[in-house]
Protein backbone atom coordinates (compact mmCIF):
# COMPACT_ATOMS: atom_id res chain seq x y z
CA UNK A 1 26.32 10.39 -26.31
CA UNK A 2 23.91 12.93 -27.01
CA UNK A 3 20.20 12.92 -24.97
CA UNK A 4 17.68 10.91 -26.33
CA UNK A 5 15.55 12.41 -29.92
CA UNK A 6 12.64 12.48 -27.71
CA UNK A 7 12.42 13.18 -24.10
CA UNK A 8 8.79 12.41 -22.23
CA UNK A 9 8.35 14.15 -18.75
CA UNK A 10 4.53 12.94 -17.26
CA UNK A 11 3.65 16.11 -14.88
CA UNK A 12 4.28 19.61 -15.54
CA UNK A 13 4.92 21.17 -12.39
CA UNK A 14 7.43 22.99 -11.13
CA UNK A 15 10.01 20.43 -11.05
CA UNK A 16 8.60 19.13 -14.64
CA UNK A 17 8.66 21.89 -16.07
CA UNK A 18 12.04 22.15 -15.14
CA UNK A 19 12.83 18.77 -16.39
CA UNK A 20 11.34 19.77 -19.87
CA UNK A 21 13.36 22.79 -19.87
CA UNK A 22 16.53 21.18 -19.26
CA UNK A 23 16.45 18.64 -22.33
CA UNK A 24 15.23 21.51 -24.96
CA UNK A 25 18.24 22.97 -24.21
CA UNK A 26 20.04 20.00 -24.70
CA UNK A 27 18.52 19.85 -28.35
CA UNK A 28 15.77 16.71 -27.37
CA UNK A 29 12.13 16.84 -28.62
CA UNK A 30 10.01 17.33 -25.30
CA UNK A 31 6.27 16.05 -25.04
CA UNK A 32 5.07 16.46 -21.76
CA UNK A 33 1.88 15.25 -20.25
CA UNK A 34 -0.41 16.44 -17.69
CA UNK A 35 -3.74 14.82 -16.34
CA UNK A 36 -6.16 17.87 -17.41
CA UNK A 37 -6.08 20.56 -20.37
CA UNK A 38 -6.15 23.58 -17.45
CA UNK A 39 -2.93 21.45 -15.99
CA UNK A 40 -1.78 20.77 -19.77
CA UNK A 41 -1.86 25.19 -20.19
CA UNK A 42 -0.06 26.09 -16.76
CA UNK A 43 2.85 23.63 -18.02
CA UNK A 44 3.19 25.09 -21.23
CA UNK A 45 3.59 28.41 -19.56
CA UNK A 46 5.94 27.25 -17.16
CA UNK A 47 8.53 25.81 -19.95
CA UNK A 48 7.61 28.78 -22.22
CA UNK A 49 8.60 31.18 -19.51
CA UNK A 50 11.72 29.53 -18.63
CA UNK A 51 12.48 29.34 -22.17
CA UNK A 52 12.15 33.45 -22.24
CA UNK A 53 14.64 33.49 -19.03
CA UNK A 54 17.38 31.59 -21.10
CA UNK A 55 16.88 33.66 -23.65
CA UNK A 56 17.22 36.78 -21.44
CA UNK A 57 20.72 35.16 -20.17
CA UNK A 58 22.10 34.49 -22.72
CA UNK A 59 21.66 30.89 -22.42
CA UNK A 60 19.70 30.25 -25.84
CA UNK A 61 20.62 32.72 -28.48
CA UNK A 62 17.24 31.33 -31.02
CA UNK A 63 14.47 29.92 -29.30
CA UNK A 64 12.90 28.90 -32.39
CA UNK A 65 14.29 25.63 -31.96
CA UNK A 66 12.99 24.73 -28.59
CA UNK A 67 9.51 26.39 -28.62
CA UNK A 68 9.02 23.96 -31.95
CA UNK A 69 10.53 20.88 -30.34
CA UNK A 70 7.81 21.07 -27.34
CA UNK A 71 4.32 20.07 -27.37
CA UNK A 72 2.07 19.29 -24.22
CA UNK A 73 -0.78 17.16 -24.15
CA UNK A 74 -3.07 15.24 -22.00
CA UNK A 75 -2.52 11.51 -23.76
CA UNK A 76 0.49 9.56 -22.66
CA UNK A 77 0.39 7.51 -26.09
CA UNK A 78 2.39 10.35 -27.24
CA UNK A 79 5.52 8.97 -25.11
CA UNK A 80 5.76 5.93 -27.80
CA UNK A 81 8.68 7.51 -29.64
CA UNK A 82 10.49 8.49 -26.88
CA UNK A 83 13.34 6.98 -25.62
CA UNK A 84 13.26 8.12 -22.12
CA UNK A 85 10.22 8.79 -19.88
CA UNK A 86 10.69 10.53 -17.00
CA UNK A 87 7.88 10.51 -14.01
CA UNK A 88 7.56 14.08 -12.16
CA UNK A 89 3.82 13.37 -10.54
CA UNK A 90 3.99 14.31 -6.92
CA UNK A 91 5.93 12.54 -4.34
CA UNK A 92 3.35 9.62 -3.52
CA UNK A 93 4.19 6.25 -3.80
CA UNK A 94 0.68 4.76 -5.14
CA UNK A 95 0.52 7.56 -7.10
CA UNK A 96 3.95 7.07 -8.83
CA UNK A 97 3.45 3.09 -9.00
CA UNK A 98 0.56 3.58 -11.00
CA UNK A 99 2.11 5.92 -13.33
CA UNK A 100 4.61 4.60 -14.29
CA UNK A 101 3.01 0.60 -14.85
CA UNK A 102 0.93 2.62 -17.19
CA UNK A 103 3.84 4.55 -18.94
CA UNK A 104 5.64 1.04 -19.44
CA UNK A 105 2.75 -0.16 -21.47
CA UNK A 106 3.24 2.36 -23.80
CA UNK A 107 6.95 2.89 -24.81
CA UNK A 108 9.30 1.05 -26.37
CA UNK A 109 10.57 -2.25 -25.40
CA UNK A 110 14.06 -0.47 -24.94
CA UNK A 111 13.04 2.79 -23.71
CA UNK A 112 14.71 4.06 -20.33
CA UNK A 113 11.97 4.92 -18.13
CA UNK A 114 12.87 7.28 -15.03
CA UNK A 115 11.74 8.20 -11.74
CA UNK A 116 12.41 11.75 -10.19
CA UNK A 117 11.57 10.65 -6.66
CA UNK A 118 13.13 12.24 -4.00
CA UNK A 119 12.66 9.70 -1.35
CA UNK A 120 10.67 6.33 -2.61
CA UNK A 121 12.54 3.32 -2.75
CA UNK A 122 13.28 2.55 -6.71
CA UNK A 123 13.42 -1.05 -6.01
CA UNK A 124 9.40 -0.49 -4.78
CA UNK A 125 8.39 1.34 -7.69
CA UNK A 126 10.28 -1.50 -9.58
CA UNK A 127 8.37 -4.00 -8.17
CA UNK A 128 5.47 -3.32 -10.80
CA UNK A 129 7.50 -3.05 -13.90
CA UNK A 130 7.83 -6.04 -16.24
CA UNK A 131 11.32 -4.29 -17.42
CA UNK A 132 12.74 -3.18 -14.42
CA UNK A 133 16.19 -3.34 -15.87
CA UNK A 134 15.06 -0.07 -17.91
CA UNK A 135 14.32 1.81 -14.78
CA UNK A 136 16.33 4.08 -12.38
CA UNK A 137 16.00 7.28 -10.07
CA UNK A 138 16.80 10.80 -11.90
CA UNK A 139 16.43 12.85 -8.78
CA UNK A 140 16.69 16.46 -10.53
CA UNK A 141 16.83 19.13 -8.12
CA UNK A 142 14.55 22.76 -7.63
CA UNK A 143 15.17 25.15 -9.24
CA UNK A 144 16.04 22.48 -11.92
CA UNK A 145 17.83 25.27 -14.19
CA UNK A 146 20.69 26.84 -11.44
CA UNK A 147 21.02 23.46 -10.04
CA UNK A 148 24.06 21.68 -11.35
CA UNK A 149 23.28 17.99 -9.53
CA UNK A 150 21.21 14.99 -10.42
CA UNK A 151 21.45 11.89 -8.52
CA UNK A 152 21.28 8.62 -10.55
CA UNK A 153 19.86 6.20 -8.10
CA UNK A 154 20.35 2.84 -9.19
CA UNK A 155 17.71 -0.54 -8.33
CA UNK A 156 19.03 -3.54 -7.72
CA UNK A 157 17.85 -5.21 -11.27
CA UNK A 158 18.87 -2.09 -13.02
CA UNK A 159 21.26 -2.23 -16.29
CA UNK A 160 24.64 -1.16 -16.02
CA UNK A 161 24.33 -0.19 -19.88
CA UNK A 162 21.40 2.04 -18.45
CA UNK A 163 23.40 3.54 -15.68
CA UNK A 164 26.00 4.30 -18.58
CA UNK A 165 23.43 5.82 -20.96
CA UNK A 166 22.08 8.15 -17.83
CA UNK A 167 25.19 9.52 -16.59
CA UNK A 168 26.23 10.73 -20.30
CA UNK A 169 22.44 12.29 -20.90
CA UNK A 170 23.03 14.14 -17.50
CA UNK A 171 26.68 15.45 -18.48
CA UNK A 172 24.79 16.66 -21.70
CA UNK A 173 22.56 18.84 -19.90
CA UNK A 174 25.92 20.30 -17.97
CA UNK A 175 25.00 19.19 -14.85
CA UNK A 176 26.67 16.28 -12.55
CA UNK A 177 25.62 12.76 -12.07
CA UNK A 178 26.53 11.17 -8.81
CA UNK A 179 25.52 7.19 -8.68
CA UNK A 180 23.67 6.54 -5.70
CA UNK A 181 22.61 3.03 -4.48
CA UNK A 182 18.91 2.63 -3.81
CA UNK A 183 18.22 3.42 0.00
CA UNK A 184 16.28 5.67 2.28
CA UNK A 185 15.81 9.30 1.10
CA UNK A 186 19.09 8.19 -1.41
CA UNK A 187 22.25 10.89 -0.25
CA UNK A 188 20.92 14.11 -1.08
CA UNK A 189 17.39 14.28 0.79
CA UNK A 190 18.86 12.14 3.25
CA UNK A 191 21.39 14.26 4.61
CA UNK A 192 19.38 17.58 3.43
CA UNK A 193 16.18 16.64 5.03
CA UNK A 194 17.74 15.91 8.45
CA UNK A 195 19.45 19.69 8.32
CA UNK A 196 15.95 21.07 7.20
CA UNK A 197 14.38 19.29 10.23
CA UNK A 198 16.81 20.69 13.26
CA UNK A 199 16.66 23.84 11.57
CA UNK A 200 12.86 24.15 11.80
CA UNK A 201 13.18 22.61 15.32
CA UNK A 202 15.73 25.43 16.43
CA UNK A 203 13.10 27.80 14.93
CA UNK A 204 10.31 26.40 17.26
CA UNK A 205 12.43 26.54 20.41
CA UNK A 206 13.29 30.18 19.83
CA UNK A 207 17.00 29.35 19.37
CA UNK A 208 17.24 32.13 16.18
CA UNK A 209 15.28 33.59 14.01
CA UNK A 210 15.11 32.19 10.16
CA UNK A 211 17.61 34.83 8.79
CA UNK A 212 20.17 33.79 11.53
CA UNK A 213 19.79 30.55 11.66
CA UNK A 214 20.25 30.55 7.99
CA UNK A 215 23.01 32.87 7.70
CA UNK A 216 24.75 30.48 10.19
CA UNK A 217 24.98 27.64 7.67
CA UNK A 218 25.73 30.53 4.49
CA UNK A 219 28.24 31.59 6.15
CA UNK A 220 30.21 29.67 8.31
CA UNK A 221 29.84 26.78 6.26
CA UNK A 222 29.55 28.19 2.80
CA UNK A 223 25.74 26.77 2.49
CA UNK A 224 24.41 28.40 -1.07
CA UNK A 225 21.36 28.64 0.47
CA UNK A 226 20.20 28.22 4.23
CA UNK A 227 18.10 25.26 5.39
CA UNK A 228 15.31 26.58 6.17
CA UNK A 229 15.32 28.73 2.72
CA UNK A 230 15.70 25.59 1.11
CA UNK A 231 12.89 24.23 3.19
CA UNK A 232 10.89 27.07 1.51
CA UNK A 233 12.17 26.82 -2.41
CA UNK A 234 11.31 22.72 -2.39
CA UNK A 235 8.25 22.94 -0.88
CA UNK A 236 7.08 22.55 3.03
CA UNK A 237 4.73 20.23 2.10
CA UNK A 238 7.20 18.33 -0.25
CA UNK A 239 9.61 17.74 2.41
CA UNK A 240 6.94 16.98 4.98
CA UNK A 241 6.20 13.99 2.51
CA UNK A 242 10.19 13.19 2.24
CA UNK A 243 10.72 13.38 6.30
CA UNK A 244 7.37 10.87 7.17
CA UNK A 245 8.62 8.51 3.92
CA UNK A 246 12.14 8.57 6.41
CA UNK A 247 10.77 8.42 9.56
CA UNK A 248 9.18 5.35 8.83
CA UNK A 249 12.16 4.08 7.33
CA UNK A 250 14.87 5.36 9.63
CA UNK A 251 13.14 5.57 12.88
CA UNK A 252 12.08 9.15 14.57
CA UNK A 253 15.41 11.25 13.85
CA UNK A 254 13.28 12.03 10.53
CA UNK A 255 10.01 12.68 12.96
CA UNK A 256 8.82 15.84 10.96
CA UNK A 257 8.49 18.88 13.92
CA UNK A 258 5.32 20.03 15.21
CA UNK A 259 5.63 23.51 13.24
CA UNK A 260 6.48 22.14 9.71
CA UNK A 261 3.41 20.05 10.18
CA UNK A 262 1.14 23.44 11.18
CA UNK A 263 2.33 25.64 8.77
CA UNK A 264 1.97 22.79 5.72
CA UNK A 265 -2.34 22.73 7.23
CA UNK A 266 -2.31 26.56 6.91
CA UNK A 267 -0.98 26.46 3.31
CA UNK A 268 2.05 28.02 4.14
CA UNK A 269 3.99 26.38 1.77
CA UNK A 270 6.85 27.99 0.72
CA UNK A 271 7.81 30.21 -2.75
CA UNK A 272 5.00 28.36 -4.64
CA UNK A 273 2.49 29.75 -2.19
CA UNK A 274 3.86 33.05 -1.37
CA UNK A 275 5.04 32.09 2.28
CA UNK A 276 6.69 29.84 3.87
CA UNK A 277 9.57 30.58 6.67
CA UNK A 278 9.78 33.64 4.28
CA UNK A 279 6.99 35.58 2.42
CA UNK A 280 7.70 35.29 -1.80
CA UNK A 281 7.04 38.22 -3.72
CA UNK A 282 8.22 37.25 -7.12
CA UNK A 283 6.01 35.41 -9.98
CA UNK A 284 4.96 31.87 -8.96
């Protein structure tokens, strides 16, 4: 099974943009929507750049194709046609609730319509649907384009057939689905957010410094990337949002430390600021 003619992603951010990236280079038609023409711009340029990089790598020998299958607007009418929607506003539950009630008024009866939560309960978002059945989790992961992993997090009312139809889009896009059952922070941020969090509390006692402690887990565990890089690449203030959403589920092992919350009130965010447990000197 090929991915869906058109693809919808509803915020262009980072992870969005991603998103959007992803499924032009699987050969869907992408219209993405973003509350605001300035917001509307910087997503364009974020897809268009990444488009450039695949290009560059190799990855997309005519971009013709994909530049002329995008278009970004600010009207979420233009999701009618598509047969999956996929919700990338940021990780707030009221926030996401209301988005995506609205987005179910406007697609097809038998459109799949998506989540890319990294932490809310899809059941809870489900709860304002009137076609819950059509909705699941599609936790994509930052950077979207190196990563090779989505997690398919299924609700209790959703379809098997939709499960199915998921799992094949996600092998289209060459990455790996694993089926995950709808609880607490799913698998991934689960067990990732609980690493980030001793990692930043061995920071604050002094234990190591963020190169060691990294290098720790890189190298004597084979880690990619260290915890508290990671920490840095999703976003401080992202997993700030993740660890309370946990520690009110799971009880105070997911307490966020006292320095994630400082540096997230100093805007010391990460790569998408400039610094975060590291200072970023690339283009944001």
């Amino acid at each position: 099974m090929s991915v869906p003619g058109t693809v919808g992603v509803l915020g262009g951010g980072r992870m969005g943009a991603g998103i959007a990236h992803a499924f032009l280079l699987a050969g869907a038609r992408v219209r993405l929507v973003e509350r605001d023409d300035a917001s509307a711009d910087a997503a364009r340029a974020r897809v268009l750049a990444s488009i450039r990089r695949s290009v560059d790598r190799g990855e997309l020998p005519d971009p013709g194709h994909a530049i002329e299958s995008f278009a970004v607007s600010t009207d979420p009418a233009t999701f009618a046609t598509a047969g999956l929607v996929i919700e990338a506003v940021p990780e707030d539950r009221e926030l996401k609730t209301e988005a995506l009630a609205r987005i179910e008024q406007l697609v097809a009866r038998d459109a799949v319509l998506a989540t890319n939560t990294s932490s809310i309960s899809i059941d809870e978002l489900a709860a304002s649907l009137t076609r819950p059945e059509r909705f699941l989790g599609l936790h994509f992961f930052n950077p979207v384009p190196a990563s090779k992993l989505v997690e398919l997090v299924v609700g209790s009312r959703t379809e098997r057939s939709v499960v199915d139809a998921a799992r094949e889009w996600v092998a289209t896009l060459r990455k790996t689905p694993v089926v995950i059952r709808d609880s607490p922070g799913f698998a991934s941020s689960r067990l990732g957010v609980l690493l980030g969090l001793e990692a930043i509390r061995m920071l604050e006692e002094g234990v190591g410094d963020a190169a060691d402690i990294d290098a720790a887990m890189e190298l004597g565990y084979r880690h990619p990337m260290g915890p508290l890089r990671t920490t840095d690449v999703v976003g401080l203030d992202v997993r700030l949002g993740i660890a309370e959403e946990l520690a009110r589920e799971l009880g105070p092992r997911f307490e966020p430390p006292e320095l994630l919350r400082r540096m997230v009130d100093a805007g010391r965010l990460g790569r998408k600021s400039g610094e975060g447990f590291y200072v970023w000197n690339e283009e944001r």
